[in-house]
C-alpha atoms as a PDB file:
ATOM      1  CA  UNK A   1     -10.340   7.215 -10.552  1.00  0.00           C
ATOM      2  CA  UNK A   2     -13.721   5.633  -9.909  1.00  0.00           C
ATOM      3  CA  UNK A   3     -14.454   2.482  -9.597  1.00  0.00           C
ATOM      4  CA  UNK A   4     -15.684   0.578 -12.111  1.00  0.00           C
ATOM      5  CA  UNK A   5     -17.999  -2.679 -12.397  1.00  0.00           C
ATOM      6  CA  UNK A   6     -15.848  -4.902 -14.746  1.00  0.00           C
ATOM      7  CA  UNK A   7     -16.957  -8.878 -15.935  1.00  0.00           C
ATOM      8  CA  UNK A   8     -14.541 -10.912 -17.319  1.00  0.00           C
ATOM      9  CA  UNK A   9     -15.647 -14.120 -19.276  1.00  0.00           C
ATOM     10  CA  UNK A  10     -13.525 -16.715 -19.884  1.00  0.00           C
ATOM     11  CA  UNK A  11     -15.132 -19.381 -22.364  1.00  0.00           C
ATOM     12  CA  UNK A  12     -11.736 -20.818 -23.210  1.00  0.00           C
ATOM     13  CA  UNK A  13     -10.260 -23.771 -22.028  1.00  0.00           C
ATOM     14  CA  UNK A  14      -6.692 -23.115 -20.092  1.00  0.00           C
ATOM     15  CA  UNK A  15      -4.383 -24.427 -22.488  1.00  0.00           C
ATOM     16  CA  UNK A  16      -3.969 -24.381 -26.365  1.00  0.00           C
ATOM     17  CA  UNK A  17      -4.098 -20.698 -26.731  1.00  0.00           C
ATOM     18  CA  UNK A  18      -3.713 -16.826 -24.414  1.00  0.00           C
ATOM     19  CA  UNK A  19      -6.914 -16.594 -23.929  1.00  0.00           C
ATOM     20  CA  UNK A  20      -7.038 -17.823 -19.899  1.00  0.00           C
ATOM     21  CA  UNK A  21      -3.971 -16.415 -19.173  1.00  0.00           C
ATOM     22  CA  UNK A  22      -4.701 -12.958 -20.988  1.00  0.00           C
ATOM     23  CA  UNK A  23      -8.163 -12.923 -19.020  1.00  0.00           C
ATOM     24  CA  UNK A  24      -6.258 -13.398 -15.545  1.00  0.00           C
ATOM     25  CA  UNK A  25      -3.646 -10.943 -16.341  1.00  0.00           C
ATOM     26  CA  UNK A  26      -7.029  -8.479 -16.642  1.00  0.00           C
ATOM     27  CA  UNK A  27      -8.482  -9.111 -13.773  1.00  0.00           C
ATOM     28  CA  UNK A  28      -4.671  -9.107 -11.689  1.00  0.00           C
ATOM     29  CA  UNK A  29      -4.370  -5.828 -13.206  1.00  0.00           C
ATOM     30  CA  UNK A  30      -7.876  -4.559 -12.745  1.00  0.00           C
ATOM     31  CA  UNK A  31      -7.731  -5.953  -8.675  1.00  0.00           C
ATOM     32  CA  UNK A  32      -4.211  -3.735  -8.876  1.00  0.00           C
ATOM     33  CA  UNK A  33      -6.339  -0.386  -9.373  1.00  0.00           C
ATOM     34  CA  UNK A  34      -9.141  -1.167  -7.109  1.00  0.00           C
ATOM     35  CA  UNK A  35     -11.720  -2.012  -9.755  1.00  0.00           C
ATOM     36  CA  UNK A  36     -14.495  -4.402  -9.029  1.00  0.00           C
ATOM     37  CA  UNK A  37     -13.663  -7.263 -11.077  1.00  0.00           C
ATOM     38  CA  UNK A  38     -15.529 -10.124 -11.425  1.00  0.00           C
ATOM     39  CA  UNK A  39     -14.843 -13.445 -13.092  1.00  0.00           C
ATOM     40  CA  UNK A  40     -17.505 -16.021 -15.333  1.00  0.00           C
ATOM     41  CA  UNK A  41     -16.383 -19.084 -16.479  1.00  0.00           C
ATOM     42  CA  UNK A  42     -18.733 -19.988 -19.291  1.00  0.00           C
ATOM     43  CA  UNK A  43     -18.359 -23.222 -22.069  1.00  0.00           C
ATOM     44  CA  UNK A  44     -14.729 -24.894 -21.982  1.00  0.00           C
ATOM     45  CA  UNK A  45     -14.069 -22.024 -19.565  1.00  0.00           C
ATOM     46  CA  UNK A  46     -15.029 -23.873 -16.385  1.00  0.00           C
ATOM     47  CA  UNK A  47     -12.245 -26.262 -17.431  1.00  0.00           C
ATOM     48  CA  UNK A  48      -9.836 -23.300 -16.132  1.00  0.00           C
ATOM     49  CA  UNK A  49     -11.450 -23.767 -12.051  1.00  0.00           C
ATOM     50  CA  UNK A  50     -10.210 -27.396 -12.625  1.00  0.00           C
ATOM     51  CA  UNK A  51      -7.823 -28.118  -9.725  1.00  0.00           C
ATOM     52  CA  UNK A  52      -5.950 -31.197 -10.941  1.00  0.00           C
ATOM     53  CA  UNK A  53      -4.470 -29.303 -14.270  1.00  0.00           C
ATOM     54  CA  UNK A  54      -1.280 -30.696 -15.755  1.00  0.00           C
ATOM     55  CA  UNK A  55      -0.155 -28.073 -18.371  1.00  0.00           C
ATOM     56  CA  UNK A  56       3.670 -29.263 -17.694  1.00  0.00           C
ATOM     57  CA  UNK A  57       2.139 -31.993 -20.159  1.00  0.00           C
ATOM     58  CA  UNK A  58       2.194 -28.922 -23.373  1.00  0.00           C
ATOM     59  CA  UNK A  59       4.543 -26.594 -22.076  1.00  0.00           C
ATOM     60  CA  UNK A  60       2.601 -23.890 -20.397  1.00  0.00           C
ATOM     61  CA  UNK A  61       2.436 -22.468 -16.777  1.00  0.00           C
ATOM     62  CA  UNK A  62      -0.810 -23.737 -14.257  1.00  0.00           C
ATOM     63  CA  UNK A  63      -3.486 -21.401 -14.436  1.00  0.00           C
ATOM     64  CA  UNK A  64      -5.056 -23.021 -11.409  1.00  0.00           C
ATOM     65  CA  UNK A  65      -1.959 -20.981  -9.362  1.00  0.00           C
ATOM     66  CA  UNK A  66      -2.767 -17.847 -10.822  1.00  0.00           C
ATOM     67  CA  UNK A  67      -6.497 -18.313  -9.720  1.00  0.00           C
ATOM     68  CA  UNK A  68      -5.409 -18.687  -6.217  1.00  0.00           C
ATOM     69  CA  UNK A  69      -3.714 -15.075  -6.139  1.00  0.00           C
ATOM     70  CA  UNK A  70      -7.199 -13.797  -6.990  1.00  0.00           C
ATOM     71  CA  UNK A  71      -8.179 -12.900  -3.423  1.00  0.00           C
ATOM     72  CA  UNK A  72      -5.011 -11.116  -2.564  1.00  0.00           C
ATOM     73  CA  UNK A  73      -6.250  -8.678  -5.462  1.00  0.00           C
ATOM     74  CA  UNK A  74      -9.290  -8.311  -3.464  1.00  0.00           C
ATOM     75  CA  UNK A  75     -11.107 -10.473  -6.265  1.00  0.00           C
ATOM     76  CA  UNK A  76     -13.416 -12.853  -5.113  1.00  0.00           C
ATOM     77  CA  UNK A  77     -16.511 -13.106  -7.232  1.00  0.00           C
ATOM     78  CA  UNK A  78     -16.199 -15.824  -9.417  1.00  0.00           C
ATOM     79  CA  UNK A  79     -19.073 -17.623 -10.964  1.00  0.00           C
ATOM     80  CA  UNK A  80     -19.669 -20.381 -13.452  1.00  0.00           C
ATOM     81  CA  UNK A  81     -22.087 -21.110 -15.958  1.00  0.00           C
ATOM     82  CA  UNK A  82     -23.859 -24.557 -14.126  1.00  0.00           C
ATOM     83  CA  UNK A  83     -24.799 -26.048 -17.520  1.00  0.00           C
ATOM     84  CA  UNK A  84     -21.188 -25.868 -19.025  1.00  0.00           C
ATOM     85  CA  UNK A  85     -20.057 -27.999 -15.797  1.00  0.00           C
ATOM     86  CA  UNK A  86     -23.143 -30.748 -16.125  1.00  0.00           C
ATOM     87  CA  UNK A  87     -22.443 -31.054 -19.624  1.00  0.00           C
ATOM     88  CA  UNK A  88     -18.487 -31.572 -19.213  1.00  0.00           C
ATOM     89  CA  UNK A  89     -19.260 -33.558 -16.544  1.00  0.00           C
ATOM     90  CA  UNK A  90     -16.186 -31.626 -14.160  1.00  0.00           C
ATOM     91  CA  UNK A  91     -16.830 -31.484 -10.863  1.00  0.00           C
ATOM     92  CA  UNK A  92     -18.653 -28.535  -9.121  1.00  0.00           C
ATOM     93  CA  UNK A  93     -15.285 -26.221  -7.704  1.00  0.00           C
ATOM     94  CA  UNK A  94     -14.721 -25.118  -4.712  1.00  0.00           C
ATOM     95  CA  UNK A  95     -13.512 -21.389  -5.609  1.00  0.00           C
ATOM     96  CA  UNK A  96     -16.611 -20.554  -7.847  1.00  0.00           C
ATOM     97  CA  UNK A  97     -20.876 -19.763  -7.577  1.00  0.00           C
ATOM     98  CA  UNK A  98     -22.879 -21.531  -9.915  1.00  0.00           C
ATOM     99  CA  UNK A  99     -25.183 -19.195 -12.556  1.00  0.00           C
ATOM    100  CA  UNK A 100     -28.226 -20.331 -14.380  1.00  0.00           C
ATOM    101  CA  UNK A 101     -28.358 -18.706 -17.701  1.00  0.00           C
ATOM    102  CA  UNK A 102     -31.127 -16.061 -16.497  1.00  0.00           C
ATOM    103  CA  UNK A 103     -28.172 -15.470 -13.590  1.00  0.00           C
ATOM    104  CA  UNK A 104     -25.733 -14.624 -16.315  1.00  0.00           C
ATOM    105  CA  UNK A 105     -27.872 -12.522 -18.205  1.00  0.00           C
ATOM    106  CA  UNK A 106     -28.425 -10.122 -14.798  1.00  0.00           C
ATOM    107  CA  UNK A 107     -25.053 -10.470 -13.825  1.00  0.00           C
ATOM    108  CA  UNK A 108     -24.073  -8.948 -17.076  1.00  0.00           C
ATOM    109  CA  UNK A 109     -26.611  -6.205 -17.020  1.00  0.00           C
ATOM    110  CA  UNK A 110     -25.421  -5.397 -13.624  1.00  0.00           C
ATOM    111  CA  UNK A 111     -21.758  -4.525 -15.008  1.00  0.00           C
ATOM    112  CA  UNK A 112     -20.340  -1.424 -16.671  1.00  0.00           C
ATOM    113  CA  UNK A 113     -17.440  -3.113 -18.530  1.00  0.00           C
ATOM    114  CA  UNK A 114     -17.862  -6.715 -19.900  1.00  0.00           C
ATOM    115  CA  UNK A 115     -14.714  -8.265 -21.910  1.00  0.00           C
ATOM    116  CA  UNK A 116     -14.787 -11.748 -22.855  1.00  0.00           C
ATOM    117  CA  UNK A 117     -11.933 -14.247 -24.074  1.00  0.00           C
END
């Protein structure tokens, strides 16, 4: 099977629907074949590389964990859309590049296989 260029955009917030936890099961899966996954964070999707996460708080499972299994998959190029961060005011993670908007638009030209959630 050949490898394939594959972005995954997550413009969901963590918690309040499957969205972020659908989108990591894709890349998990994707890192399992060898595929060359990368991971955006774009709108109330940069609030998924937020470290202090308390999902206990409605039920659900921290995403942050799964995030940190990433690079066992071999996945390790996450980015985030800079503007979404300034204008949620989050701080800048540790775990993630920052993209202009012109950086988004080439990273997505650059892939063969964009899904976004």
């Amino acid at each position: 099977m050949s490898q394939k260029k594959i972005l995954l955009i997550a413009r969901s917030a963590p918690y309040g629907s499957a969205n972020g936890r659908e989108l990591l099961d894709i890349a998990l899966a994707g890192g399992a074949f060898e595929q060359d996954i990368s991971l955006l964070f774009m709108a109330d999707g940069v609030f998924q590389l937020q470290t202090q996460q308390q999902s206990q708080l409605v039920g659900q499972k921290d995403l942050s964990k799964t995030l940190k299994m990433l690079p066992i998959y071999d996945i390790d190029k996450l980015y985030y859309q800079a503007s979404a961060l300034g204008l949620r005011q989050l701080d800048q993670p540790d775990t993630a590049k920052p993209l202009s908007n012109t950086q988004i638009q080439q990273l997505i030209s650059q892939q063969d296989v964009v899904i976004s959630l």
